[in-house]
PDB file of N, CA and C in Angstrom:
ATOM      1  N   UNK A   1      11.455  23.380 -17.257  1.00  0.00           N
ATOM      2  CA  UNK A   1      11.031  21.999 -17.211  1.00  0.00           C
ATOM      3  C   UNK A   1      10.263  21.639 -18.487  1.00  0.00           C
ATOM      4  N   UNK A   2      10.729  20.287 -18.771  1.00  0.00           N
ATOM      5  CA  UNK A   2       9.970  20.331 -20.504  1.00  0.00           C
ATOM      6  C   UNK A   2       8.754  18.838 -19.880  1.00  0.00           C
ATOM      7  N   UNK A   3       8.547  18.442 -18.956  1.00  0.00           N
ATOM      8  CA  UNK A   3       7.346  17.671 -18.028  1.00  0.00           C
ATOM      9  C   UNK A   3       6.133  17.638 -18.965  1.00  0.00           C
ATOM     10  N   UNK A   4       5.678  16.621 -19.271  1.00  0.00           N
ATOM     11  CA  UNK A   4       4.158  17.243 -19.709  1.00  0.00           C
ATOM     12  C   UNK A   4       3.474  17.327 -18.456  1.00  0.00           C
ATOM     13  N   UNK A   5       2.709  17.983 -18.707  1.00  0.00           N
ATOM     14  CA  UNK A   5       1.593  17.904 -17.338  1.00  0.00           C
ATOM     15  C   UNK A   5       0.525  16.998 -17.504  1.00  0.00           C
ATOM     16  N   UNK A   6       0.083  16.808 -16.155  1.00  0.00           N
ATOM     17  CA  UNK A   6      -0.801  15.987 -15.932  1.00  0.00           C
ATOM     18  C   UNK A   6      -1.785  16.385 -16.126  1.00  0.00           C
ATOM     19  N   UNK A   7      -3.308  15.845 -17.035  1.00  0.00           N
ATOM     20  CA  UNK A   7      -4.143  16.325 -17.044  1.00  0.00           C
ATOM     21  C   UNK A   7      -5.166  16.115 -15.927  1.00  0.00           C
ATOM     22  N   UNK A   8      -6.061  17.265 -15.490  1.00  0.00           N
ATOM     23  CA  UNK A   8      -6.735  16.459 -14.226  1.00  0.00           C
ATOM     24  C   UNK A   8      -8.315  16.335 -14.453  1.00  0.00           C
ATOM     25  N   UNK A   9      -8.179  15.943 -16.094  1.00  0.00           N
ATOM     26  CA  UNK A   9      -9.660  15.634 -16.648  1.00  0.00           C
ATOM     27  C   UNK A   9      -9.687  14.181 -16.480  1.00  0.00           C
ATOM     28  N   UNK A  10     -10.600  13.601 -15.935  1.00  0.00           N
ATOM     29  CA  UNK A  10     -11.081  12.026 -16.135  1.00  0.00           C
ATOM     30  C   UNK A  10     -11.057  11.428 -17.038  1.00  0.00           C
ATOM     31  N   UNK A  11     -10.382  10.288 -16.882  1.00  0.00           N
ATOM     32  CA  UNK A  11     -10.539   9.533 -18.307  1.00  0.00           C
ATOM     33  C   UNK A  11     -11.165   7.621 -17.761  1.00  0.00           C
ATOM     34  N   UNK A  12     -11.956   7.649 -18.649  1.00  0.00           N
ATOM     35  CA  UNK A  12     -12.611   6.093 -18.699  1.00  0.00           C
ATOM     36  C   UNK A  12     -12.670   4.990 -20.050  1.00  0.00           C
ATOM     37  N   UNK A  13     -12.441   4.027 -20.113  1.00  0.00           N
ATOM     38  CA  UNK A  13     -12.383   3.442 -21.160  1.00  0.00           C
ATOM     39  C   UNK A  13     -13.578   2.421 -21.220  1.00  0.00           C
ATOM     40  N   UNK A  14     -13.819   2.184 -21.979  1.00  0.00           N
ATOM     41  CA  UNK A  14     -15.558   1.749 -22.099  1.00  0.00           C
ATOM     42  C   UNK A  14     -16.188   0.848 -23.753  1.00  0.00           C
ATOM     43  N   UNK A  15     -17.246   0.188 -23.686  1.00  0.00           N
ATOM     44  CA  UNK A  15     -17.028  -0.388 -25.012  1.00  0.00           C
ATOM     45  C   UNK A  15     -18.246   0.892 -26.036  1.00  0.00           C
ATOM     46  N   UNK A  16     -18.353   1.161 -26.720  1.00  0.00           N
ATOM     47  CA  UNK A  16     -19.593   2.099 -27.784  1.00  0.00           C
ATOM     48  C   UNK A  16     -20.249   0.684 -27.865  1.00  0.00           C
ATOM     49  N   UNK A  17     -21.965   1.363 -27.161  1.00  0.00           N
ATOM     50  CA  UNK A  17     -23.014   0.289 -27.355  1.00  0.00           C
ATOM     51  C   UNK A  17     -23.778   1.002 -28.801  1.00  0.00           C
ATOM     52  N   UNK A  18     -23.744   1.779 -29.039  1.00  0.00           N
ATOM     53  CA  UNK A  18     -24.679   3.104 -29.579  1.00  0.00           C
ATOM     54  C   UNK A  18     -23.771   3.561 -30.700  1.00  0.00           C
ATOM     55  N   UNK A  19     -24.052   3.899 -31.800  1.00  0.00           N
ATOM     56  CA  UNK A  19     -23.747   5.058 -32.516  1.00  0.00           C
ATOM     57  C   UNK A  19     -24.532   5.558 -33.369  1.00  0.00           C
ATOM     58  N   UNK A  20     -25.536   5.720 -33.425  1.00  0.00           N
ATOM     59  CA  UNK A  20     -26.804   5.820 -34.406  1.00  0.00           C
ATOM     60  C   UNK A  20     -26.974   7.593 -33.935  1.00  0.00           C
ATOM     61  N   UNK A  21     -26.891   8.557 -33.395  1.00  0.00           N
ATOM     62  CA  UNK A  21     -26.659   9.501 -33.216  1.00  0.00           C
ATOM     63  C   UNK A  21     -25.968  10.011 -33.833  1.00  0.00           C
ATOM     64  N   UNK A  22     -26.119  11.275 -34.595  1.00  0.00           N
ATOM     65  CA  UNK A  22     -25.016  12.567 -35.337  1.00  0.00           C
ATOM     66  C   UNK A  22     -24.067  12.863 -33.706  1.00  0.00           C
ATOM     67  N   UNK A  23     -22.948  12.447 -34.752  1.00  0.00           N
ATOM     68  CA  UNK A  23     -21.566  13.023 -33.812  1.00  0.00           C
ATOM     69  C   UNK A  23     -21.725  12.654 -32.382  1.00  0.00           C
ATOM     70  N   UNK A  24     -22.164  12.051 -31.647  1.00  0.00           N
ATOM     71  CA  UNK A  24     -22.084  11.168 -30.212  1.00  0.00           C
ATOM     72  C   UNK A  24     -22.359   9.768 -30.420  1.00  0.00           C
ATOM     73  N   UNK A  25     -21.298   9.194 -29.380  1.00  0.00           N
ATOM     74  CA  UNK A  25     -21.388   7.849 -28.885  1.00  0.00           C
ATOM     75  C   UNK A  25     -21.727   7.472 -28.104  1.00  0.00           C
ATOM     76  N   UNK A  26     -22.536   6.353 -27.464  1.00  0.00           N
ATOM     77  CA  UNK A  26     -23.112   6.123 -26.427  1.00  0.00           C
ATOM     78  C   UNK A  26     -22.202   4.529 -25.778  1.00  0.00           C
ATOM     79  N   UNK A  27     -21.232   5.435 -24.414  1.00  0.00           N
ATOM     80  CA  UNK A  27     -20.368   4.664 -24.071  1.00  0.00           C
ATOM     81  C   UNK A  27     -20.590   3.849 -22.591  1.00  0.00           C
ATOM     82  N   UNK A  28     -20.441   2.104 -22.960  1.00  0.00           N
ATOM     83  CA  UNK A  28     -20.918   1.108 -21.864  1.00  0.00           C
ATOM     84  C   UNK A  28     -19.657   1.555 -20.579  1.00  0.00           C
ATOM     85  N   UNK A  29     -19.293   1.441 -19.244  1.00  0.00           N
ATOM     86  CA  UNK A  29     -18.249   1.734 -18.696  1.00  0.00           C
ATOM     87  C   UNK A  29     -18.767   0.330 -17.514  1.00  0.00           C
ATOM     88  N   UNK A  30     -17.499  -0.528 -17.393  1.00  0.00           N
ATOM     89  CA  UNK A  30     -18.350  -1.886 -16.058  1.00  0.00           C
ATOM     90  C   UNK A  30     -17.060  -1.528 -15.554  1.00  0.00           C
ATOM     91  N   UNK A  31     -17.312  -1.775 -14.195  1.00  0.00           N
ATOM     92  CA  UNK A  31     -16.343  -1.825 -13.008  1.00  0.00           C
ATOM     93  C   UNK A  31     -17.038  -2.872 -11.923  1.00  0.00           C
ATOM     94  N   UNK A  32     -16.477  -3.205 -11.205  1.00  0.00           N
ATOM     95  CA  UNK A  32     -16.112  -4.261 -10.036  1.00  0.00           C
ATOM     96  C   UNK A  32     -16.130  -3.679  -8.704  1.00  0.00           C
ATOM     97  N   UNK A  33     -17.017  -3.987  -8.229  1.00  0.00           N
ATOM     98  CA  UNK A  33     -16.885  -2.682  -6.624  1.00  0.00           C
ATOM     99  C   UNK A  33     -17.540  -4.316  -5.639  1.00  0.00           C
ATOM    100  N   UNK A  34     -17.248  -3.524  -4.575  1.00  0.00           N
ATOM    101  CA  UNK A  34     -17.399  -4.657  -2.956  1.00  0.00           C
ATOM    102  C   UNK A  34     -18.743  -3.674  -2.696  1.00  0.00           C
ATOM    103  N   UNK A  35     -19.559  -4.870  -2.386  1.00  0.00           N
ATOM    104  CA  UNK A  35     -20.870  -4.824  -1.818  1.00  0.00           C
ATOM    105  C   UNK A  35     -20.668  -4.068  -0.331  1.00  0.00           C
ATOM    106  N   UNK A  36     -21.109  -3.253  -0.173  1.00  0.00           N
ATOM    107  CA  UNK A  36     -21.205  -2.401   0.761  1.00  0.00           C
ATOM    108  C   UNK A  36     -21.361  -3.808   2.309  1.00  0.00           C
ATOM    109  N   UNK A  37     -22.497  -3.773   1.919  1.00  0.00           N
ATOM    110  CA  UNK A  37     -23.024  -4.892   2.962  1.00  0.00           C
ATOM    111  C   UNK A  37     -22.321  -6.132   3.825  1.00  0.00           C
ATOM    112  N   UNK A  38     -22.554  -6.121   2.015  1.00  0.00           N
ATOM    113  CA  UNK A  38     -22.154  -8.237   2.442  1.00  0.00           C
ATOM    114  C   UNK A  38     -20.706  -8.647   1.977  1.00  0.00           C
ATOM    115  N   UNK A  39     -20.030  -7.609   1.321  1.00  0.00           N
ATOM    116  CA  UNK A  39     -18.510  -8.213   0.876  1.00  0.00           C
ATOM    117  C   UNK A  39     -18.302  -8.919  -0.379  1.00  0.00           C
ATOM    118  N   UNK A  40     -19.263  -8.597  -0.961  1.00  0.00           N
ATOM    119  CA  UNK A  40     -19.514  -9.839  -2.123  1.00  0.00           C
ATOM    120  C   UNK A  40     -19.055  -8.740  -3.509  1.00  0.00           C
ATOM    121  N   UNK A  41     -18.103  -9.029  -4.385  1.00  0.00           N
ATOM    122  CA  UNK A  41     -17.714  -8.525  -5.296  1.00  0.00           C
ATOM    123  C   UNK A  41     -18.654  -8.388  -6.735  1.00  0.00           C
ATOM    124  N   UNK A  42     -19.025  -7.387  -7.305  1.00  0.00           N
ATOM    125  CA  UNK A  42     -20.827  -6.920  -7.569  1.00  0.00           C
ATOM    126  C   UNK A  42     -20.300  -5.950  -8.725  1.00  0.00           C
ATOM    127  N   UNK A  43     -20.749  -6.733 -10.123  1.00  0.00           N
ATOM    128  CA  UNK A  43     -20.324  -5.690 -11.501  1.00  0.00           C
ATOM    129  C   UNK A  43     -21.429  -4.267 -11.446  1.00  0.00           C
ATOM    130  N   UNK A  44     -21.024  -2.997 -11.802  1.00  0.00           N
ATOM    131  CA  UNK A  44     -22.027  -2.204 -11.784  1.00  0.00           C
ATOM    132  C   UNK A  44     -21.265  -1.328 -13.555  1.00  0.00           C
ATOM    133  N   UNK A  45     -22.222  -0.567 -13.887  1.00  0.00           N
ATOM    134  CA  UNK A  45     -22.274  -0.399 -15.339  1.00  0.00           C
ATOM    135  C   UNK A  45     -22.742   1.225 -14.922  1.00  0.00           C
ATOM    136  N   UNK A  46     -22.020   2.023 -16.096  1.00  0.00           N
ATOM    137  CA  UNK A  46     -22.945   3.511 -16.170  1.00  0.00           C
ATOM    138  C   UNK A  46     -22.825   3.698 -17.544  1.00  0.00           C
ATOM    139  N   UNK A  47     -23.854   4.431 -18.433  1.00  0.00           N
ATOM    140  CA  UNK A  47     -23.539   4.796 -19.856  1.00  0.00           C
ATOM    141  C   UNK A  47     -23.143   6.117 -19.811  1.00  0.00           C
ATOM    142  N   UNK A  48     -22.417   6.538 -20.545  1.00  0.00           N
ATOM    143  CA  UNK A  48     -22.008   7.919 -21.016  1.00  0.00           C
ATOM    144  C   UNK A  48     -22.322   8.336 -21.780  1.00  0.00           C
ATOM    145  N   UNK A  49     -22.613   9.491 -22.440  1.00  0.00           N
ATOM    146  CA  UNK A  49     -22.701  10.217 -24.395  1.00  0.00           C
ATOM    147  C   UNK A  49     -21.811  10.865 -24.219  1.00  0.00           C
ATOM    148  N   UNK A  50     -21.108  10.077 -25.387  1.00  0.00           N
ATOM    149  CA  UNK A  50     -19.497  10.791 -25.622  1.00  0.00           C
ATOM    150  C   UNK A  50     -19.785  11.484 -26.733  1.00  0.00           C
ATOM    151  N   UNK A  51     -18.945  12.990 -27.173  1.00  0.00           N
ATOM    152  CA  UNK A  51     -18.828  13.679 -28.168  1.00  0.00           C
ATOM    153  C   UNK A  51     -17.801  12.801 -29.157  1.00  0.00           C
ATOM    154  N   UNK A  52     -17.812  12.734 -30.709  1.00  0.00           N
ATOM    155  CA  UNK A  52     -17.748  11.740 -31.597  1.00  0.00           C
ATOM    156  C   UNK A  52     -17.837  12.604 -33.013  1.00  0.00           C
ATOM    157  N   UNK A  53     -16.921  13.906 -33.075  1.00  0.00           N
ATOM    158  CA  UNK A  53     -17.176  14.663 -34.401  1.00  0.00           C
ATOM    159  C   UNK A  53     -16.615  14.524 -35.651  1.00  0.00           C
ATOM    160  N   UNK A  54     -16.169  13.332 -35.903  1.00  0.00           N
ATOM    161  CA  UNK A  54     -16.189  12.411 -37.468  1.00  0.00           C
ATOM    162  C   UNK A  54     -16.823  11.393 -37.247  1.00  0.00           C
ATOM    163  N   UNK A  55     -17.781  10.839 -36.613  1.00  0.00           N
ATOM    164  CA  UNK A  55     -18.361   9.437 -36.207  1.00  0.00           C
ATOM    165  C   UNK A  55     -17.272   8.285 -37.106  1.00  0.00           C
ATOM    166  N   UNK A  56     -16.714   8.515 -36.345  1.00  0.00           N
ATOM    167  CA  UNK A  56     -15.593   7.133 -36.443  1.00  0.00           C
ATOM    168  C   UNK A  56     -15.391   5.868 -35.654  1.00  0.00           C
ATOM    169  N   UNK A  57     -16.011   6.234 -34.604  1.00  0.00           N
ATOM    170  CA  UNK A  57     -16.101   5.212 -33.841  1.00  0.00           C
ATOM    171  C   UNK A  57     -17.247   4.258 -33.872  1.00  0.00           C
ATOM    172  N   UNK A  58     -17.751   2.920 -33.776  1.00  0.00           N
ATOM    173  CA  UNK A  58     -18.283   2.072 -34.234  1.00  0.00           C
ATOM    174  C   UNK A  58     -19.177   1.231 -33.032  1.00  0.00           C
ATOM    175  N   UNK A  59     -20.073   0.441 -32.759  1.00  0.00           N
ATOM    176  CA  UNK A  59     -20.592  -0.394 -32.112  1.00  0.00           C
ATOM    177  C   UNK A  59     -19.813  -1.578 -32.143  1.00  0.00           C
ATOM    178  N   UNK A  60     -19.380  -1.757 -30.172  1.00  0.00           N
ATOM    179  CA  UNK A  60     -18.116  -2.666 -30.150  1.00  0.00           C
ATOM    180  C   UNK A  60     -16.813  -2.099 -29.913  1.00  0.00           C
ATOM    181  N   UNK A  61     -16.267  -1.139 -30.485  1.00  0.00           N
ATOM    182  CA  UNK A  61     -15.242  -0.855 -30.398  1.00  0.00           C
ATOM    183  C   UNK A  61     -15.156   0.101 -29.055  1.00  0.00           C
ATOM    184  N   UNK A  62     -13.408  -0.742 -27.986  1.00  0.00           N
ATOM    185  CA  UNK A  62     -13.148   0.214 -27.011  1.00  0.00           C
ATOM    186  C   UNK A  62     -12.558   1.080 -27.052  1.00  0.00           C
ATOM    187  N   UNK A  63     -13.158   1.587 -26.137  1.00  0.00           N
ATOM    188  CA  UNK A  63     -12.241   3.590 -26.640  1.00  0.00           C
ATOM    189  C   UNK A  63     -12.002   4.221 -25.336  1.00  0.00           C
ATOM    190  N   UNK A  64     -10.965   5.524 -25.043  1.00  0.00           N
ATOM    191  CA  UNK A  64     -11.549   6.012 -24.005  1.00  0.00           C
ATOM    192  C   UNK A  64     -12.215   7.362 -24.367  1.00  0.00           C
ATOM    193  N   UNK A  65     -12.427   7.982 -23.150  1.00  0.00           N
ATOM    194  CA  UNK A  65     -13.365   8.705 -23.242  1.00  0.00           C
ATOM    195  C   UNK A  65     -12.811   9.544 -21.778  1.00  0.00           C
ATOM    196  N   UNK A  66     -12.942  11.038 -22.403  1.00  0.00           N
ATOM    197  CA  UNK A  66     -12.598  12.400 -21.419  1.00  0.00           C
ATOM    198  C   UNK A  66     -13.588  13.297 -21.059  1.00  0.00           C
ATOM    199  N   UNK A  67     -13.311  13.873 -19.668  1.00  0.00           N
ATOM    200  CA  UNK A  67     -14.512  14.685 -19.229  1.00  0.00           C
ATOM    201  C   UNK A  67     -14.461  15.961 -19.925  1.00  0.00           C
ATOM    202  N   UNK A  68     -15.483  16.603 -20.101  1.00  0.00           N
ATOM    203  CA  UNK A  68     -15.060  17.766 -20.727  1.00  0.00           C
ATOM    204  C   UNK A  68     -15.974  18.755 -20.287  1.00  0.00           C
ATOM    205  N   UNK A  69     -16.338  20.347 -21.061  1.00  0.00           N
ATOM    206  CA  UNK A  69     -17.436  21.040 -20.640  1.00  0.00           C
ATOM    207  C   UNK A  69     -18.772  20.510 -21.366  1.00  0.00           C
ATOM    208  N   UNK A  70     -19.586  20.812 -20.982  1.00  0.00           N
ATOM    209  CA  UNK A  70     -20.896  20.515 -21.411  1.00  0.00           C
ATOM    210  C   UNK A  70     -21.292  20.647 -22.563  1.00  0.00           C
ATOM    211  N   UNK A  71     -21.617  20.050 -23.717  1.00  0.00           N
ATOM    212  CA  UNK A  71     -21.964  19.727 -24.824  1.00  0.00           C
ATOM    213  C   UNK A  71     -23.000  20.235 -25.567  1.00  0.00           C
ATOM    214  N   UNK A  72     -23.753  19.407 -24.738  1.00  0.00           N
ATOM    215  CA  UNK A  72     -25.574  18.952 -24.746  1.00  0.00           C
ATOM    216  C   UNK A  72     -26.184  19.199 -23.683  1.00  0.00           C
ATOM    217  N   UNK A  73     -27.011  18.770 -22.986  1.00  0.00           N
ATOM    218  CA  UNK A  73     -27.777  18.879 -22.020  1.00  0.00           C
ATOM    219  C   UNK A  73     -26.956  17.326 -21.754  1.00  0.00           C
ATOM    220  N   UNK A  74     -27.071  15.973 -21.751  1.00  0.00           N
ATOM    221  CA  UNK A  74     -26.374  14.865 -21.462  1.00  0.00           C
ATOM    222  C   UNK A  74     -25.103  14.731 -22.094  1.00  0.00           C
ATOM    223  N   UNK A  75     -24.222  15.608 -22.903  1.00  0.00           N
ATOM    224  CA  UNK A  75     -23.350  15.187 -23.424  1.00  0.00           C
ATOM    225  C   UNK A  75     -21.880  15.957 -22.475  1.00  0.00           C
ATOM    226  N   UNK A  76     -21.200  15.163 -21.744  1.00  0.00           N
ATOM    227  CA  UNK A  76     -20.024  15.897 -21.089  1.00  0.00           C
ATOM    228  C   UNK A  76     -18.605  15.042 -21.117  1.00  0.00           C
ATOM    229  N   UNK A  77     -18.858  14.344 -22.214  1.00  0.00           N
ATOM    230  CA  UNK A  77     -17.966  13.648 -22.073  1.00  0.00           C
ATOM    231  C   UNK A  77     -17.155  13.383 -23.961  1.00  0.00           C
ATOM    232  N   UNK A  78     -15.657  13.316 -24.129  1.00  0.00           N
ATOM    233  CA  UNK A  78     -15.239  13.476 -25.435  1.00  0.00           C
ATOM    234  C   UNK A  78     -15.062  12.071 -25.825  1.00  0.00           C
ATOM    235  N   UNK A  79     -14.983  11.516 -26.706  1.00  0.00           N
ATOM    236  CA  UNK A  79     -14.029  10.619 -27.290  1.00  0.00           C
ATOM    237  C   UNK A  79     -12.649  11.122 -27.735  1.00  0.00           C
ATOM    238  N   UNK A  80     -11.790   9.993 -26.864  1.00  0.00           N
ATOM    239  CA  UNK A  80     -10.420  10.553 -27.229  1.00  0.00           C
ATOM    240  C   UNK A  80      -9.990   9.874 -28.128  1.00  0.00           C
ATOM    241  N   UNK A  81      -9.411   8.543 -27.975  1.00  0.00           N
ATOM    242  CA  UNK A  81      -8.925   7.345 -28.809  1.00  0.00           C
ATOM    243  C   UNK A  81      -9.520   6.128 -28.529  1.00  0.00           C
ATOM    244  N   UNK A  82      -9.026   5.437 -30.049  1.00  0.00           N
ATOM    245  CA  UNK A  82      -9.287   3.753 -30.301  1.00  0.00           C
ATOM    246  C   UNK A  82      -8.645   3.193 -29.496  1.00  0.00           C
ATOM    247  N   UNK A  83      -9.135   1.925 -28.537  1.00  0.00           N
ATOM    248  CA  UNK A  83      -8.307   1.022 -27.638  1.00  0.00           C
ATOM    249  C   UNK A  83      -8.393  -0.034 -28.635  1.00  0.00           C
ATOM    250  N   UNK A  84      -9.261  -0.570 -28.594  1.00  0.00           N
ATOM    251  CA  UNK A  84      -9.390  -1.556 -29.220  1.00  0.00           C
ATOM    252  C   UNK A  84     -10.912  -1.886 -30.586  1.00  0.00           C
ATOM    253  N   UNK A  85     -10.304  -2.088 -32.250  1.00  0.00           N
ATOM    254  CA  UNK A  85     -11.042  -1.917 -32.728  1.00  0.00           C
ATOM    255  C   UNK A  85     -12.305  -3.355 -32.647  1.00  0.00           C
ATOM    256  N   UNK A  86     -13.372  -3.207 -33.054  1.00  0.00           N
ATOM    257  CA  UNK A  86     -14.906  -4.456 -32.786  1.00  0.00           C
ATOM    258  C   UNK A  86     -14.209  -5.378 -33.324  1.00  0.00           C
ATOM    259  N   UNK A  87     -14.687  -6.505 -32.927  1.00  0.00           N
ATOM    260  CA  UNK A  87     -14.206  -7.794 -34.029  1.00  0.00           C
ATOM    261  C   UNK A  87     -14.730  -8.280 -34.822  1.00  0.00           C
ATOM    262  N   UNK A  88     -14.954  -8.637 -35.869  1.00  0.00           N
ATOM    263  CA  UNK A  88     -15.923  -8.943 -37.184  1.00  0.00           C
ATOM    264  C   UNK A  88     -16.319 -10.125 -37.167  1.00  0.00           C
ATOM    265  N   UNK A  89     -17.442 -10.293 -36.696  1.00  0.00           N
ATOM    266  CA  UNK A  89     -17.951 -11.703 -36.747  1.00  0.00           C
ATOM    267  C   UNK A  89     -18.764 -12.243 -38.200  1.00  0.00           C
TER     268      UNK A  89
END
């Protein structure tokens, strides 16, 4: 079978709020979830530190981002690729 396989590492796509750090990015991630409670549709946000070893990636720009082994003490997560590059205002 010539199949690629599926990887069964996580992947999230997210905007870089952060890059002022050697070699990590600090990645925004928003999702849309139902209020437990009341039914009411409710943005919630988590940051990540993504690993980033040419700091190429920029403030603004979406990317995703893979789980990986442990880094840092907070760092478990890679930068994979550019989604979309910042826009130049």
């Amino acid at each position: 079978m010539t199949e690629a396989k599926k990887s069964l590492k996580r992947t999230l796509v997210g905007k870089v709020v952060s890059d002022k750090r050697a070699k990590t990015v600090t990645v925004l991630i928003e999702r849309r979830v139902k209020h437990e409670l009341y039914g009411k549709i409710v943005g919630k946000s988590s940051k990540y530190h993504a690993h980033d070893e040419t700091n190429e990636y920029k403030t603004g720009d979406i990317i995703e981002i893979t789980e990986s082994r442990p880094i840092s003490k907070t760092k478990n997560w890679v930068a994979t690729r550019l989604v979309q590059k910042a826009a130049v205002v």
